[in-house]
Protein backbone atom coordinates (compact mmCIF):
# COMPACT_ATOMS: atom_id res chain seq x y z
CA UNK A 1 -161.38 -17.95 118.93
CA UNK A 2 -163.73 -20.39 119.52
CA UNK A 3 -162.03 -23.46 117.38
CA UNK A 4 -159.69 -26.06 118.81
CA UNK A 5 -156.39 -26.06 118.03
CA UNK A 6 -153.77 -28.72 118.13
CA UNK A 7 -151.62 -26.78 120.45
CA UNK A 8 -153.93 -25.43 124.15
CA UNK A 9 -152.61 -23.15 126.72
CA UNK A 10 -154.28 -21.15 129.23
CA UNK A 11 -153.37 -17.24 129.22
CA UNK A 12 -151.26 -17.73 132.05
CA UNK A 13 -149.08 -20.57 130.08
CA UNK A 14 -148.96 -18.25 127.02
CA UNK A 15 -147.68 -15.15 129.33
CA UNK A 16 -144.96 -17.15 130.74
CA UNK A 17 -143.82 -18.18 127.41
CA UNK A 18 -144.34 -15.26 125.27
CA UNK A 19 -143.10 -11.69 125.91
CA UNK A 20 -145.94 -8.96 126.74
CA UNK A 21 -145.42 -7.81 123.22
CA UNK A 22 -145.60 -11.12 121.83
CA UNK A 23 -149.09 -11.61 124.21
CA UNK A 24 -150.52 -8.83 123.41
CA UNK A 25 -150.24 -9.49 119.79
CA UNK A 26 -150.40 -13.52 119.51
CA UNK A 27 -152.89 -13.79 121.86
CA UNK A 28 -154.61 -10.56 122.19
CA UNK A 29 -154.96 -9.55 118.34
CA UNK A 30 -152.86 -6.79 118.77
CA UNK A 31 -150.67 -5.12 115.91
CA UNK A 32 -147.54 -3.87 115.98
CA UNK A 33 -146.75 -0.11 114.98
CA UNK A 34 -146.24 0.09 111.08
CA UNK A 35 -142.21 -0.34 110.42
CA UNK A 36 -141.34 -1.06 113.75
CA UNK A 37 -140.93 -4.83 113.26
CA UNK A 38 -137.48 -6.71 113.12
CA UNK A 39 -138.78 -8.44 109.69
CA UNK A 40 -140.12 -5.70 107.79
CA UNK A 41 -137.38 -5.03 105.45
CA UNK A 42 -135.98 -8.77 106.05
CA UNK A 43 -135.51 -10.47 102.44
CA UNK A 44 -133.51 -13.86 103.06
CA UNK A 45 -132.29 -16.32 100.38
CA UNK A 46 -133.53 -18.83 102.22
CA UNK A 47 -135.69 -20.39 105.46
CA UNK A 48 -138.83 -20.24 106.97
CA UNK A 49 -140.57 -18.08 109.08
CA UNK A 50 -142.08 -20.24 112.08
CA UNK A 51 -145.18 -19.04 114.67
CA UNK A 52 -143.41 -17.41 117.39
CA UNK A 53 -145.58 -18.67 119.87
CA UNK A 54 -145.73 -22.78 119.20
CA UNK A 55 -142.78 -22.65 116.52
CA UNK A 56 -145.32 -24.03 113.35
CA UNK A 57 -143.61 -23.08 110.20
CA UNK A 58 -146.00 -20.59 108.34
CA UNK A 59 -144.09 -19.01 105.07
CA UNK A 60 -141.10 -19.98 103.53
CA UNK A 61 -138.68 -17.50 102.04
CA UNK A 62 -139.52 -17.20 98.77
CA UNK A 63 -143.25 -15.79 99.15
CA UNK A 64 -142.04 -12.74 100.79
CA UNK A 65 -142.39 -9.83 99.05
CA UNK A 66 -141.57 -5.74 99.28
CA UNK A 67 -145.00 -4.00 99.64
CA UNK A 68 -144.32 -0.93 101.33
CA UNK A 69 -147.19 -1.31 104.34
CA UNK A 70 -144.47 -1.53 106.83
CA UNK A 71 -144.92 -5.01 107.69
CA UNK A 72 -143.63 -8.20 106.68
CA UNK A 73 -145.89 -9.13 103.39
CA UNK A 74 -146.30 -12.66 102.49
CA UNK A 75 -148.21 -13.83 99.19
CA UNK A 76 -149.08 -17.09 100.12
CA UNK A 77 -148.64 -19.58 103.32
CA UNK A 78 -147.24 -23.23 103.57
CA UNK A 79 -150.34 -25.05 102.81
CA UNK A 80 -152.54 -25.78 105.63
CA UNK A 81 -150.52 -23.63 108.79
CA UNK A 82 -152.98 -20.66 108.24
CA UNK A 83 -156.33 -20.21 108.87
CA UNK A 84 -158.65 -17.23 107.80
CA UNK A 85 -161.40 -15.79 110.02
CA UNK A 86 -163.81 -12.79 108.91
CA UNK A 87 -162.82 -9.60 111.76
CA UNK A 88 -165.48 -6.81 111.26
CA UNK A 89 -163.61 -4.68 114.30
CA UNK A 90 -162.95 -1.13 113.29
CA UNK A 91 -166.05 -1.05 110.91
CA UNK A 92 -164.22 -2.30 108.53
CA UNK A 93 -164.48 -5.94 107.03
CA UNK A 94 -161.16 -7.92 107.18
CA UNK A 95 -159.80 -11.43 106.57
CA UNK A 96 -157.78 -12.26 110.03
CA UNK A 97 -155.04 -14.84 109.87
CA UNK A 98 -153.74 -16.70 112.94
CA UNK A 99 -151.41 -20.32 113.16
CA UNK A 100 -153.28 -23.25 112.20
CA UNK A 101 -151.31 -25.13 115.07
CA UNK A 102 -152.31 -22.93 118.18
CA UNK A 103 -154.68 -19.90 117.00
CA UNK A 104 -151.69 -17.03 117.26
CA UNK A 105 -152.82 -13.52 115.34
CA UNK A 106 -150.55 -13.29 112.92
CA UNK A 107 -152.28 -10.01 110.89
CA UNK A 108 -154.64 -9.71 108.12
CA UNK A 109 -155.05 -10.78 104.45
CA UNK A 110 -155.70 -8.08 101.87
CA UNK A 111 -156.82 -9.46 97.88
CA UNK A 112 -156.97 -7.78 95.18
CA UNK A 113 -153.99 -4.68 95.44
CA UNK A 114 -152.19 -5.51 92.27
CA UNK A 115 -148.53 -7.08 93.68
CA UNK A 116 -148.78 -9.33 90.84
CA UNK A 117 -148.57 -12.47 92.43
CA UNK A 118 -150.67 -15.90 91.08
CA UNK A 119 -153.09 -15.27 93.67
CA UNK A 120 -153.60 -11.93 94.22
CA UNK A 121 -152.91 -12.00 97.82
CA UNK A 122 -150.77 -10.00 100.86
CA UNK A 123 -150.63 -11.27 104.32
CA UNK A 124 -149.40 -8.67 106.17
CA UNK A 125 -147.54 -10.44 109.52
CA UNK A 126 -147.12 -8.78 112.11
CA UNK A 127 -143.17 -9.40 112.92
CA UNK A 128 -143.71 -10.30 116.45
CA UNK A 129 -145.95 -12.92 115.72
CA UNK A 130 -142.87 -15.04 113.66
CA UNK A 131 -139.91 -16.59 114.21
CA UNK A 132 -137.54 -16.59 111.01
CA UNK A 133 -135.15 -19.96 110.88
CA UNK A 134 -132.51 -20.35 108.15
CA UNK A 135 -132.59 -23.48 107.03
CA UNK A 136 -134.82 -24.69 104.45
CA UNK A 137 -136.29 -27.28 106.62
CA UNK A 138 -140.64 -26.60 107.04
CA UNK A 139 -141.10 -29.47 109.48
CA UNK A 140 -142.07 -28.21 113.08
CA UNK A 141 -139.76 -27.78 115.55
């Protein structure tokens, strides 16, 4: 990723942090296999789901939604933690997502499948790539 982000590491920094999972995914733009993920079928009452690599908070509770792809679906981010890069890997044309704060893939944004949600949107987040906190609270850690 060729932008700066607020939070810098070197590879080496990130591996002693982050799991190899976590690596491979956050930093590698890896994906996790479909259903596998601890927040998949995770539907709190409350919280925030955080970056798991620099701890930004990225979604809050309430725009989490049941879509059946087998990964945690969001239909909208806080404002401002995201940001959206066009991936043409897989000959395929895709809308990546990664943490505003230090560049971590997150997954992929899909428009347009019908969820019914003001705008049309699922982020599909790869589990490993969040951290979910309970409280209510969106300021960083």
């Amino acid at each position: 990723m060729a932008e700066d982000y607020p939070v810098k590491k070197s590879d080496d920094e990130w591996r002693l942090q982050l799991s190899p999972e976590q690596f491979r995914i956050l930093r590698k733009k890896g994906t996790e296999m479909a259903g596998t993920g601890e927040y998949d079928r995770h539907y709190p009452t409350k919280g925030v789901y955080n970056c798991a690599a620099c701890d930004a908070p990225l979604y809050k509770y309430d725009s989490k939604f049941k879509s059946g792809c087998g990964w945690p679906a969001f239909f909208e981010e806080i404002p401002g933690t995201v940001k959206r890069y066009t991936d043409s890997t897989f000959g395929m044309k895709r809308t990546e997502i990664v943490c505003a704060n230090c560049g971590g893939h997150l997954g992929h944004v899909f428009k347009g499948e019908g969820f019914g949600h003001p705008k049309d949107e699922r982020h599909c987040v790869n589990s490993v790539s969040l951290k979910y906190h309970p409280d209510e609270n969106v300021e960083s850690k």
